[in-house]
PDB file of N, CA and C in Angstrom:
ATOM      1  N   UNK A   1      -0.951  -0.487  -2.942  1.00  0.00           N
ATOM      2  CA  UNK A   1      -0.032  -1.280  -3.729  1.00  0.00           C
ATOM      3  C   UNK A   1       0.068  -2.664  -3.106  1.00  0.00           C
ATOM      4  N   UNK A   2       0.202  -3.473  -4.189  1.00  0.00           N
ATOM      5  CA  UNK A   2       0.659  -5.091  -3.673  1.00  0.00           C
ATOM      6  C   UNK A   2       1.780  -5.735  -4.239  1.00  0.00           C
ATOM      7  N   UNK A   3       2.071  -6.602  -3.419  1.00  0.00           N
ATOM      8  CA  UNK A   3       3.307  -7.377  -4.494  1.00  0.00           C
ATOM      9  C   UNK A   3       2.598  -8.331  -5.446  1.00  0.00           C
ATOM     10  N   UNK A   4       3.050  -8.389  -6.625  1.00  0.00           N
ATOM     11  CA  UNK A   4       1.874  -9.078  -8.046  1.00  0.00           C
ATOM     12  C   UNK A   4       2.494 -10.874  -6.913  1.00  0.00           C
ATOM     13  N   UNK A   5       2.979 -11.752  -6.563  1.00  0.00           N
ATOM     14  CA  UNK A   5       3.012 -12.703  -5.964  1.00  0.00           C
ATOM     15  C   UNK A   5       4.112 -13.033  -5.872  1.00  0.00           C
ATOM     16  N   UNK A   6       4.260 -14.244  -5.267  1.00  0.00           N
ATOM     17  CA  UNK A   6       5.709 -14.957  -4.839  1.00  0.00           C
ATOM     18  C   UNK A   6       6.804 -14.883  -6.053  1.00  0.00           C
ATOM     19  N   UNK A   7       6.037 -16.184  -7.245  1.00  0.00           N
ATOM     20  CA  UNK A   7       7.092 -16.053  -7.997  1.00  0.00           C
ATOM     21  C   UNK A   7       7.261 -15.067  -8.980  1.00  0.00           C
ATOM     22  N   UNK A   8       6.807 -13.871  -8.892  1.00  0.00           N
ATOM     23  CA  UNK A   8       6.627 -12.779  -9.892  1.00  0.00           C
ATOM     24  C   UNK A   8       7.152 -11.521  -9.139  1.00  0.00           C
ATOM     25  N   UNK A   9       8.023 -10.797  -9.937  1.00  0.00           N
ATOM     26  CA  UNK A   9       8.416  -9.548  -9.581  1.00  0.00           C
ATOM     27  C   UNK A   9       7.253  -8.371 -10.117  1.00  0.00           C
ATOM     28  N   UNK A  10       7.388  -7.477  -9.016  1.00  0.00           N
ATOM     29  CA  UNK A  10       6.937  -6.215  -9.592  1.00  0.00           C
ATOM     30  C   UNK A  10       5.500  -6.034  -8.266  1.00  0.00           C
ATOM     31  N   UNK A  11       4.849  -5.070  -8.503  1.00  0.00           N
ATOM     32  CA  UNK A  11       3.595  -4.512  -8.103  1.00  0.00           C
ATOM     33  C   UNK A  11       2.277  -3.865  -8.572  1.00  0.00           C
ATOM     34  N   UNK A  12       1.336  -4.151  -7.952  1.00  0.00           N
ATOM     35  CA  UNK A  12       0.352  -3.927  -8.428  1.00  0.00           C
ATOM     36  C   UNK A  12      -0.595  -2.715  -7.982  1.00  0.00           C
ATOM     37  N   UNK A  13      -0.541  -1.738  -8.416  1.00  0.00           N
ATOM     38  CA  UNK A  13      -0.851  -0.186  -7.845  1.00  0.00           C
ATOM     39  C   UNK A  13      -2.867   0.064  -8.493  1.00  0.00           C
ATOM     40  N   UNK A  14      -3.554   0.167  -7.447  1.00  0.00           N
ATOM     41  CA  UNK A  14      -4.357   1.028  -8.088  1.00  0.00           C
ATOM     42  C   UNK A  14      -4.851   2.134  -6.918  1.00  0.00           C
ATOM     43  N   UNK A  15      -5.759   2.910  -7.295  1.00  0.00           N
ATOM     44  CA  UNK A  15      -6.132   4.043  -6.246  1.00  0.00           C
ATOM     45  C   UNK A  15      -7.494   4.774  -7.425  1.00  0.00           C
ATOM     46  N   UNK A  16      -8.419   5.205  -6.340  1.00  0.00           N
ATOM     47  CA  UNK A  16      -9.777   5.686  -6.324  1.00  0.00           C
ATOM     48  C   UNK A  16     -10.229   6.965  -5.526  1.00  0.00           C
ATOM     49  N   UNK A  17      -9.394   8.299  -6.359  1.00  0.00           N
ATOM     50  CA  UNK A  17     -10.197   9.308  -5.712  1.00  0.00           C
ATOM     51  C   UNK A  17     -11.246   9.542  -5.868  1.00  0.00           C
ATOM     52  N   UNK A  18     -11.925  10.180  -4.798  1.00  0.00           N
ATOM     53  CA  UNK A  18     -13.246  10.728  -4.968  1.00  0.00           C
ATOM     54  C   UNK A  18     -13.935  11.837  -4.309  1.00  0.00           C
ATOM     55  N   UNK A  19     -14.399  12.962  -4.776  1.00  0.00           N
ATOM     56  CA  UNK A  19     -14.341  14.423  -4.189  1.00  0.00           C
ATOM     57  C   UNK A  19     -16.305  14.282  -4.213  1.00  0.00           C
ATOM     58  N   UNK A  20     -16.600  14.663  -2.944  1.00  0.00           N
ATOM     59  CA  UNK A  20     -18.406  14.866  -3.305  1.00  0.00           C
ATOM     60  C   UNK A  20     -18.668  16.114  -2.621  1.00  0.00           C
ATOM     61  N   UNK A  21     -19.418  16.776  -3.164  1.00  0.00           N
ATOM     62  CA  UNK A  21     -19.898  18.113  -2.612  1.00  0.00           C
ATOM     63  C   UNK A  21     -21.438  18.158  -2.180  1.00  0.00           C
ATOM     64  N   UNK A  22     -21.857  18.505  -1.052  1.00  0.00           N
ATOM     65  CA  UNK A  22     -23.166  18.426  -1.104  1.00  0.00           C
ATOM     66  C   UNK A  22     -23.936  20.130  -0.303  1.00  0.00           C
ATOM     67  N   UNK A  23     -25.258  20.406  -1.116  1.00  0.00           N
ATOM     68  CA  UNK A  23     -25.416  21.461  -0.367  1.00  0.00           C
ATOM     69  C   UNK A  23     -27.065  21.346   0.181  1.00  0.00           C
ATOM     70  N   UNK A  24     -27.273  21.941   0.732  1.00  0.00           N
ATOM     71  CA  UNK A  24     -28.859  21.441   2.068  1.00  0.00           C
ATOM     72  C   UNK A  24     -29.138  22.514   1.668  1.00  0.00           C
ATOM     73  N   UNK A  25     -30.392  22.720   0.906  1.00  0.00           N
ATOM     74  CA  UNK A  25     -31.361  23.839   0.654  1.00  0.00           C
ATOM     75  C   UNK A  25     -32.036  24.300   2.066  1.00  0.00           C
ATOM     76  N   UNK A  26     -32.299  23.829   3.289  1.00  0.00           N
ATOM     77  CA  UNK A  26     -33.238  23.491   4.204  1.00  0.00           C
ATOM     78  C   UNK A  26     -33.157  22.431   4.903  1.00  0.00           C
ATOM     79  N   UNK A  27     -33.673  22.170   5.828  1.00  0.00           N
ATOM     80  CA  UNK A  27     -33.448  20.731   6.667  1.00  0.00           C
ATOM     81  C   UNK A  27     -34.190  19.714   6.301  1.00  0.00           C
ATOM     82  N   UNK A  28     -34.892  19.654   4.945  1.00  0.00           N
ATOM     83  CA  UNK A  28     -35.610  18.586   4.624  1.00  0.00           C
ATOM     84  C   UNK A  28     -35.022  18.180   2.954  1.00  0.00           C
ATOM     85  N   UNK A  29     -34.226  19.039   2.308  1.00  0.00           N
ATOM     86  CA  UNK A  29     -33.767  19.225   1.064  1.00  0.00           C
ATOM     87  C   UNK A  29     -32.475  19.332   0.929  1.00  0.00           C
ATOM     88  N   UNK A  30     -31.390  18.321   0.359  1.00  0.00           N
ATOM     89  CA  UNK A  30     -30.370  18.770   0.036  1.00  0.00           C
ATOM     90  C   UNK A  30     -29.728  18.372  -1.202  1.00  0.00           C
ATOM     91  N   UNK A  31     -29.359  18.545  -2.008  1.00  0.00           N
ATOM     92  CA  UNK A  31     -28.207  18.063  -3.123  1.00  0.00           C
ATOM     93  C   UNK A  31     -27.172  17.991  -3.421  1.00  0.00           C
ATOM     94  N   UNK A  32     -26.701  16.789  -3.653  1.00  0.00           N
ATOM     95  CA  UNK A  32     -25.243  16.702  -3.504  1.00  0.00           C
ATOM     96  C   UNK A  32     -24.705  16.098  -5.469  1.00  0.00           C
ATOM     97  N   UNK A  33     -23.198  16.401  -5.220  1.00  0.00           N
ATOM     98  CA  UNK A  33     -22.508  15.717  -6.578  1.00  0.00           C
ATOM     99  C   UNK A  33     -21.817  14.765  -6.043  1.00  0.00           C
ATOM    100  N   UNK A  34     -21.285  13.833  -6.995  1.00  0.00           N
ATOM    101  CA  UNK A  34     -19.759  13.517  -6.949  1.00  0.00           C
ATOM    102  C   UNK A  34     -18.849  13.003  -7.987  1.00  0.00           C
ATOM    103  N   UNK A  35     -17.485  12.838  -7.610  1.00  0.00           N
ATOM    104  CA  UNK A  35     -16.552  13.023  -9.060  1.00  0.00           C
ATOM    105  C   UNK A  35     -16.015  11.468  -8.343  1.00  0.00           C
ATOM    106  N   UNK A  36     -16.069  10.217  -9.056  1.00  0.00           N
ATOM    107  CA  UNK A  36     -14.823   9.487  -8.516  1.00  0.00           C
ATOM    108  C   UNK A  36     -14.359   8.822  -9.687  1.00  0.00           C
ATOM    109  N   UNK A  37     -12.738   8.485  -9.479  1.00  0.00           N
ATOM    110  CA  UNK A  37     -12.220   7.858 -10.231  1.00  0.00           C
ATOM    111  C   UNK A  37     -11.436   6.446  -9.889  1.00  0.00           C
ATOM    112  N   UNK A  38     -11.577   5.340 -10.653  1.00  0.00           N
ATOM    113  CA  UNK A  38     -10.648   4.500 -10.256  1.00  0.00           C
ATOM    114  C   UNK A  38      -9.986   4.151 -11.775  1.00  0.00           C
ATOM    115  N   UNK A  39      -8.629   3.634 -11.107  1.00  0.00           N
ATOM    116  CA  UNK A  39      -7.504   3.637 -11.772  1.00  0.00           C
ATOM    117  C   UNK A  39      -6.932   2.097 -11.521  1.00  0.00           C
ATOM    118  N   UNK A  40      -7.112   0.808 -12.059  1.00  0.00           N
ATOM    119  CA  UNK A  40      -6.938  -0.479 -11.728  1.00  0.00           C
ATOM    120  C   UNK A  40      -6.088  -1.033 -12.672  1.00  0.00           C
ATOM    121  N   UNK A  41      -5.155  -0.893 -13.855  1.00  0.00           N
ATOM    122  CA  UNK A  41      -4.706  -0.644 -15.012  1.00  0.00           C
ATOM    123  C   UNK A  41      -4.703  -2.588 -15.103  1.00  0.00           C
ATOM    124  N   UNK A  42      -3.943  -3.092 -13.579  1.00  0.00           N
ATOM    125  CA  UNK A  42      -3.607  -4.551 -13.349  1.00  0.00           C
ATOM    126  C   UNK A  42      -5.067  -5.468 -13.435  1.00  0.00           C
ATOM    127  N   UNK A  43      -6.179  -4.822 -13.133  1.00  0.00           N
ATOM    128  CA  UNK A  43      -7.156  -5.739 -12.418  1.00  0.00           C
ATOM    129  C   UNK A  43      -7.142  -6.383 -11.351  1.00  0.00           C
ATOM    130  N   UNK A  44      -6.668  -5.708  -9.953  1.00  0.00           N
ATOM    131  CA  UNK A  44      -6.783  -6.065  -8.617  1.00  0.00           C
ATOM    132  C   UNK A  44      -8.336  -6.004  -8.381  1.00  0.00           C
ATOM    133  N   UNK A  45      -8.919  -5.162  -8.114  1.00  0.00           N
ATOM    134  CA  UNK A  45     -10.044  -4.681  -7.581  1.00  0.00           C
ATOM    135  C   UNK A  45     -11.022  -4.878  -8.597  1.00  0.00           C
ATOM    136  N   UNK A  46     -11.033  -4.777  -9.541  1.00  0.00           N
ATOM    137  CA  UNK A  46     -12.090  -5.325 -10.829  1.00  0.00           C
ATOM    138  C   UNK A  46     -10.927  -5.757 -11.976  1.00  0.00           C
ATOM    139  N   UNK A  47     -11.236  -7.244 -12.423  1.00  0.00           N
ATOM    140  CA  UNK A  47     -10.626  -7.585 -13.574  1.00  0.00           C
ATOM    141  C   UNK A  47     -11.453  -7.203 -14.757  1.00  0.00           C
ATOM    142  N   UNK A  48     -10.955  -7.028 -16.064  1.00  0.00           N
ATOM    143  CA  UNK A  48     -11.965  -6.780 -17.005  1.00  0.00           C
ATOM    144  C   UNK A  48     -11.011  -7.305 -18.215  1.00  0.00           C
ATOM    145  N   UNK A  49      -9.705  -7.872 -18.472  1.00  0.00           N
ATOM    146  CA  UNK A  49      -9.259  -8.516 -19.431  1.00  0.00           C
ATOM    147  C   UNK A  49      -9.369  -7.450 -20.592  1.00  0.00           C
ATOM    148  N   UNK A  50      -9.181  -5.925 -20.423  1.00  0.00           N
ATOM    149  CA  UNK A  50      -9.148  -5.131 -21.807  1.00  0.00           C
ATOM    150  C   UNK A  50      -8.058  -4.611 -21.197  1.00  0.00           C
ATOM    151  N   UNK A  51      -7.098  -4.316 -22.626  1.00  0.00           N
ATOM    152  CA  UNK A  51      -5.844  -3.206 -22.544  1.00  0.00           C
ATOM    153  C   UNK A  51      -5.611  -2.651 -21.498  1.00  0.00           C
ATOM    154  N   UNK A  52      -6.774  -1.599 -21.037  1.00  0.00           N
ATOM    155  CA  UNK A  52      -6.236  -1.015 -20.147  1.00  0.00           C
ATOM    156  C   UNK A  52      -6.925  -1.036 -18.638  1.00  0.00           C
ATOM    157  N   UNK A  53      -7.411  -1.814 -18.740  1.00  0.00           N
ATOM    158  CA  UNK A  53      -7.867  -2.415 -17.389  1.00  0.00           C
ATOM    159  C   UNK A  53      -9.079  -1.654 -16.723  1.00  0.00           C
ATOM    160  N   UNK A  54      -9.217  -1.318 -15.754  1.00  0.00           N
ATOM    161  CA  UNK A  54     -10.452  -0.658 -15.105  1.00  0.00           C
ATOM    162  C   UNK A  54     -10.030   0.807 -14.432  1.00  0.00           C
ATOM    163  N   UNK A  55      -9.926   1.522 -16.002  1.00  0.00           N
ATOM    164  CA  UNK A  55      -9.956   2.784 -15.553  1.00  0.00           C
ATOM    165  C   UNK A  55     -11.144   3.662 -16.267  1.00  0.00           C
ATOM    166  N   UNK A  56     -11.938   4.016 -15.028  1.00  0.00           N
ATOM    167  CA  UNK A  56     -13.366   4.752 -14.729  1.00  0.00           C
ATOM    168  C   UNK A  56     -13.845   5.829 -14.110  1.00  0.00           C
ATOM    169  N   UNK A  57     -14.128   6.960 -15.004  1.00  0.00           N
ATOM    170  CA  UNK A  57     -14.453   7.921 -14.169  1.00  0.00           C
ATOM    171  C   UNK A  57     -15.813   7.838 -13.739  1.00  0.00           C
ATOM    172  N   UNK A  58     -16.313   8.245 -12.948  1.00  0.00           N
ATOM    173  CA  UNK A  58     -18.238   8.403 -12.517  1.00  0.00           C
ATOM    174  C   UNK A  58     -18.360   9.391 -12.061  1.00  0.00           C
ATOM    175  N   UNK A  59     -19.445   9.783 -12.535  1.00  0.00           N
ATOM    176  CA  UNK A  59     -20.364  11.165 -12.043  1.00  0.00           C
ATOM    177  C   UNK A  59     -21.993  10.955 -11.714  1.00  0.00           C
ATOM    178  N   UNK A  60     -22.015  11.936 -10.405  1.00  0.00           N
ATOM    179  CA  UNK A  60     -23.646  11.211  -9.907  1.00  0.00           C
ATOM    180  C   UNK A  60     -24.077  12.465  -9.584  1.00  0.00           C
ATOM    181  N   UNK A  61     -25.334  12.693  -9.513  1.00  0.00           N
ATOM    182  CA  UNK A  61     -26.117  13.848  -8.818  1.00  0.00           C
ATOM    183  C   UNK A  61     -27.357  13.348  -8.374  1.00  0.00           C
ATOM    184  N   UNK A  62     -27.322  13.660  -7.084  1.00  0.00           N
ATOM    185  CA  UNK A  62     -28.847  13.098  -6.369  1.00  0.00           C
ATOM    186  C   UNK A  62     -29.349  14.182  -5.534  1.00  0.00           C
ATOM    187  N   UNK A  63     -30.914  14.232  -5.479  1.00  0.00           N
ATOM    188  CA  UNK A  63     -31.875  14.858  -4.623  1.00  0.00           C
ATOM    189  C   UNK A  63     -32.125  13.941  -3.724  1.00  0.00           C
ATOM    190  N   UNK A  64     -31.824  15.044  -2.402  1.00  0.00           N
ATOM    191  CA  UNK A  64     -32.346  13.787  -0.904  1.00  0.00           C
ATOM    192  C   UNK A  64     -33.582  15.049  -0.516  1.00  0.00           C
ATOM    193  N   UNK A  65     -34.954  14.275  -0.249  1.00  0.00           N
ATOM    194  CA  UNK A  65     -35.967  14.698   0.408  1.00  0.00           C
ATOM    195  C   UNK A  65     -36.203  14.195   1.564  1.00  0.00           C
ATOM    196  N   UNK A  66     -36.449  14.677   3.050  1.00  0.00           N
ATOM    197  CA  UNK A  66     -36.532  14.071   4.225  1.00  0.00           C
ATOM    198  C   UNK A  66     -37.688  14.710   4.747  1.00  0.00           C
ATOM    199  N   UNK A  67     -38.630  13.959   4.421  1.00  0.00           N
ATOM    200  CA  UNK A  67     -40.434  15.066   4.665  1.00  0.00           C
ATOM    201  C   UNK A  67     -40.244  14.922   6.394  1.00  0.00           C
ATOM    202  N   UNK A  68     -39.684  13.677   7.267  1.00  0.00           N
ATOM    203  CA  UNK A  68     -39.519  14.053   8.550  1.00  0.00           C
ATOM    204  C   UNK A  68     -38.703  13.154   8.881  1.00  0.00           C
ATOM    205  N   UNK A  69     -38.053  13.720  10.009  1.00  0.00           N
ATOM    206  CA  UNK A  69     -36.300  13.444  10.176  1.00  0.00           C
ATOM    207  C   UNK A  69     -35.854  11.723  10.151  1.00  0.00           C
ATOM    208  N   UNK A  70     -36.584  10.694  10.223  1.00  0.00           N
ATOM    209  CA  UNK A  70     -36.052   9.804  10.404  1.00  0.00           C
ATOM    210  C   UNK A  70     -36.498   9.009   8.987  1.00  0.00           C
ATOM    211  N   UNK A  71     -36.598   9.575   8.190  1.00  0.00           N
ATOM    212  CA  UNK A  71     -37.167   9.051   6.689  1.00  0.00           C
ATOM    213  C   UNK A  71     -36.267  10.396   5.402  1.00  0.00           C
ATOM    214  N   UNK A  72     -35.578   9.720   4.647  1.00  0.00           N
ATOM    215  CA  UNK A  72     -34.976  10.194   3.450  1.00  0.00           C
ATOM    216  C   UNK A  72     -35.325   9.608   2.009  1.00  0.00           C
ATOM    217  N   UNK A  73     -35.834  10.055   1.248  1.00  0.00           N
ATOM    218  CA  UNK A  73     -35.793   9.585   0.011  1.00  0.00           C
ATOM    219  C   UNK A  73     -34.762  10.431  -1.257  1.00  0.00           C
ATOM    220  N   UNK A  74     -34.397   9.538  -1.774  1.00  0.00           N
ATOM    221  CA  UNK A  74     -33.035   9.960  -2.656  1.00  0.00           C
ATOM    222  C   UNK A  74     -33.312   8.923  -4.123  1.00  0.00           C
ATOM    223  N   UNK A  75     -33.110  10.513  -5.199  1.00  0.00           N
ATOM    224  CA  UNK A  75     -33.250   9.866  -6.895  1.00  0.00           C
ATOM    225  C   UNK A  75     -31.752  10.594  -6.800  1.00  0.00           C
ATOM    226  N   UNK A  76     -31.173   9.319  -7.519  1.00  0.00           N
ATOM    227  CA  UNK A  76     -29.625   9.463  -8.150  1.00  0.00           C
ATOM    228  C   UNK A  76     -29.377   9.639  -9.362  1.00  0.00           C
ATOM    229  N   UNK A  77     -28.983  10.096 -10.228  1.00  0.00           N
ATOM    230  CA  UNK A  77     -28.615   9.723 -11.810  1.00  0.00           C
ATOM    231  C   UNK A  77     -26.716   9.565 -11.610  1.00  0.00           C
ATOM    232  N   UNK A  78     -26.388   8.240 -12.303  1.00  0.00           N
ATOM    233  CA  UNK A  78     -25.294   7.817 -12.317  1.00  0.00           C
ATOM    234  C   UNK A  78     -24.694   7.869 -13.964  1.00  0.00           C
ATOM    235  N   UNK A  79     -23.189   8.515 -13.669  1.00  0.00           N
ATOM    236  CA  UNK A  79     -22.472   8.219 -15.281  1.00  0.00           C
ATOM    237  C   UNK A  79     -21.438   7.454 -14.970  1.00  0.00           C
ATOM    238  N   UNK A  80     -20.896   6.472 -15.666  1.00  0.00           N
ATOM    239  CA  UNK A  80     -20.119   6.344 -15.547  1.00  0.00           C
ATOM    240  C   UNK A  80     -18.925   6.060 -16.554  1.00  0.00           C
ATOM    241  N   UNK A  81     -17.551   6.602 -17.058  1.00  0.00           N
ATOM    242  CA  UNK A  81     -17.241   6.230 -18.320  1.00  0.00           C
ATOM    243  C   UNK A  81     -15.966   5.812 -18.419  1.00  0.00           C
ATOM    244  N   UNK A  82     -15.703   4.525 -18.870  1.00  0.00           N
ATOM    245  CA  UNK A  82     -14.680   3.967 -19.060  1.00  0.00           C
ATOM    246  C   UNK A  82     -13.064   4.223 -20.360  1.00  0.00           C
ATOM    247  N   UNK A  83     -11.926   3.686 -20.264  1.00  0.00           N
ATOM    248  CA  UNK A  83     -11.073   3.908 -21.273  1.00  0.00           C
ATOM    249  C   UNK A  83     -11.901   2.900 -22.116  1.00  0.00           C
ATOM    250  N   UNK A  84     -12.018   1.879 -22.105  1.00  0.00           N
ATOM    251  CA  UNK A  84     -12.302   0.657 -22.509  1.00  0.00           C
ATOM    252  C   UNK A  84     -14.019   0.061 -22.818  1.00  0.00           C
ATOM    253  N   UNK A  85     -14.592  -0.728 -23.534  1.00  0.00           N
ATOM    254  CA  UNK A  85     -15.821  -1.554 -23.591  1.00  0.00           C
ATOM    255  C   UNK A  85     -15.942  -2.094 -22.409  1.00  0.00           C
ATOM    256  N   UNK A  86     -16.069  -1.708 -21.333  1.00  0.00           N
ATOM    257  CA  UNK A  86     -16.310  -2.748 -20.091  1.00  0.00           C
ATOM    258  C   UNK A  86     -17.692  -2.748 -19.588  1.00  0.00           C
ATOM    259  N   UNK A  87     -18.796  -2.397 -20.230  1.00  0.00           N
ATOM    260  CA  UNK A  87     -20.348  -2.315 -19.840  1.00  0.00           C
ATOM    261  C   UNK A  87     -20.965  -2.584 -20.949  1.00  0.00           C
ATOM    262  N   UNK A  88     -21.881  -3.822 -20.698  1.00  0.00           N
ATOM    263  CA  UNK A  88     -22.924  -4.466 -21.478  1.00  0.00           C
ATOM    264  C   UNK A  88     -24.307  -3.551 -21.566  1.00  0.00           C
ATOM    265  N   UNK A  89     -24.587  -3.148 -22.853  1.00  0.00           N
ATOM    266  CA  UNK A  89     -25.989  -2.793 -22.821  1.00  0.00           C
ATOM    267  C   UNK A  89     -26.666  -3.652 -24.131  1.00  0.00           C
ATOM    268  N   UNK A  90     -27.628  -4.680 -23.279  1.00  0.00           N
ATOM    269  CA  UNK A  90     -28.049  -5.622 -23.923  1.00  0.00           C
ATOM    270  C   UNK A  90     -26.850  -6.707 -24.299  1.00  0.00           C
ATOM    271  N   UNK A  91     -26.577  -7.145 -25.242  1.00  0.00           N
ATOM    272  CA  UNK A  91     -24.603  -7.947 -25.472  1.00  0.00           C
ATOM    273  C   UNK A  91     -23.688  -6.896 -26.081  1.00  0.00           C
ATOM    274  N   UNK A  92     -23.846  -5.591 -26.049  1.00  0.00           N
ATOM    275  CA  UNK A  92     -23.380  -4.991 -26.676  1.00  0.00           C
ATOM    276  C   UNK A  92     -22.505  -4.218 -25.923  1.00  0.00           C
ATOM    277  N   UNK A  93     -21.233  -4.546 -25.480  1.00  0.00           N
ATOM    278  CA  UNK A  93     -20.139  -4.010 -24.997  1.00  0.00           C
ATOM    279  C   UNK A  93     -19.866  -2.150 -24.925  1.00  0.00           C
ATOM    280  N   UNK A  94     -19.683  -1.361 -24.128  1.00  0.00           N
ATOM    281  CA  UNK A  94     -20.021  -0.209 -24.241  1.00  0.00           C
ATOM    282  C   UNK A  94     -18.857   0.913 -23.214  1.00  0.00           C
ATOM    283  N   UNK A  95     -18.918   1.908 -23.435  1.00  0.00           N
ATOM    284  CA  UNK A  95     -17.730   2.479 -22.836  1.00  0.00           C
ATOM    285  C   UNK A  95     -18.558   3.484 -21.068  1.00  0.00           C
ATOM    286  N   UNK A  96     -19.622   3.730 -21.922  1.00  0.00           N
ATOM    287  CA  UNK A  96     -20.327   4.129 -20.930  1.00  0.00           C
ATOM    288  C   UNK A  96     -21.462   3.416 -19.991  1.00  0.00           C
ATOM    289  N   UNK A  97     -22.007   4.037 -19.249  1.00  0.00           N
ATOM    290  CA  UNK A  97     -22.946   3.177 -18.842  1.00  0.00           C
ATOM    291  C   UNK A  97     -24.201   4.128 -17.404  1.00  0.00           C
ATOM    292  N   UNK A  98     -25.276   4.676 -17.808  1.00  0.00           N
ATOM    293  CA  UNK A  98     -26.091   5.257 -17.287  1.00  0.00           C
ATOM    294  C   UNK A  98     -26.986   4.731 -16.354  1.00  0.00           C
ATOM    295  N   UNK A  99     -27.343   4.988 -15.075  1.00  0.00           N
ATOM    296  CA  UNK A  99     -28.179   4.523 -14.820  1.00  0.00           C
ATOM    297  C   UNK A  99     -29.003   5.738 -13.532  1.00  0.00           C
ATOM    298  N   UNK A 100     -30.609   5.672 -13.302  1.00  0.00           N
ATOM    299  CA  UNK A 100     -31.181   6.383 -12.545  1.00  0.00           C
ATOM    300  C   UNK A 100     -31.789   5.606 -11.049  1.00  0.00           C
ATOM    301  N   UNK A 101     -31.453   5.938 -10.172  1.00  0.00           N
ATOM    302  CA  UNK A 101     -32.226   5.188  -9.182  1.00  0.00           C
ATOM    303  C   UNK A 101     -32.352   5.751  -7.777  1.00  0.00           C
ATOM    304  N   UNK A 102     -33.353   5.389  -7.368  1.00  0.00           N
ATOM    305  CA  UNK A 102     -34.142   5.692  -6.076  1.00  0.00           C
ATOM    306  C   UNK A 102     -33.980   4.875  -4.643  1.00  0.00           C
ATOM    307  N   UNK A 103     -33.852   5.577  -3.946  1.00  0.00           N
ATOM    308  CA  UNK A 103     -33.819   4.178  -2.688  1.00  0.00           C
ATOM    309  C   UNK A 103     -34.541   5.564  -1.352  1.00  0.00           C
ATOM    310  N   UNK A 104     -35.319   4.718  -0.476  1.00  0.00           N
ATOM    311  CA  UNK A 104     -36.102   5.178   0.738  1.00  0.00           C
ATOM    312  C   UNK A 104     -35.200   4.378   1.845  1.00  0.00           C
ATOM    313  N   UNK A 105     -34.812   5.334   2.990  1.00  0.00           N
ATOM    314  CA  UNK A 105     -33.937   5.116   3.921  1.00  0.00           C
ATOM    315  C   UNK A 105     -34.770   5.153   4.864  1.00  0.00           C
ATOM    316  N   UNK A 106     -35.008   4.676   6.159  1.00  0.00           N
ATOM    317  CA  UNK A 106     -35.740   4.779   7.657  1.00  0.00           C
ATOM    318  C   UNK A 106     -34.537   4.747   8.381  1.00  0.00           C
ATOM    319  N   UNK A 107     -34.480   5.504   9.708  1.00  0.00           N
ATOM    320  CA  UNK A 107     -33.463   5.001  11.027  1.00  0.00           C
ATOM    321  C   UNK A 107     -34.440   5.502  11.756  1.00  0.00           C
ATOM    322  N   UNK A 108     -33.604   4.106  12.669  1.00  0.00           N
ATOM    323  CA  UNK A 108     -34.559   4.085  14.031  1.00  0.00           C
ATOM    324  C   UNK A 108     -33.525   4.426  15.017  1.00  0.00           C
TER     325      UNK A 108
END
């Protein structure tokens, strides 16, 4: 929570749970979910100028492969779905918004 500013009464509340579960087939294989939500109604944390501001649930599921221990590769599929039009696909304002992606990790 914040105070909305000096000369303005009141506050500005948002909050973002988020629960992820993950399970390891093996030490080179694991899959995980997750559930998060944010709740921004004011536009602190993302403005978006609609009714009801930036409230978003998302859902993801990714495969992590680690062929040897200091190398991970991970495909994600992302949902994410809004009260509101707050995602462009193409100019076309949208409630949802999908996306799939990959990323290769190294530690040294």
């Amino acid at each position: 929570m914040e105070k909305k500013g000096k000369e303005v009464d009141g506050m500005n509340a948002w909050y973002a749970p988020i629960l992820i579960a993950r399970y390891a087939f093996n030490d080179k294989i694991a899959m995980a979910g997750r559930y998060e939500y944010y709740n921004d109604a004011d536009g602190v944390i993302i403005a978006t100028a609609t009714p009801n501001g930036f409230r978003t649930s998302g859902y993801s599921l990714n495969l992590d492969v680690s062929p040897v221990s200091q190398v991970m590769f991970r495909l994600e599929g992302k949902l994410y779905n809004s009260k509101d039009d707050i995602f462009l696909k193409g100019e076309t304002p949208r409630k949802e918004n999908f996306s799939i992606a990959t990323s290769l990790a190294f530690s040294f």
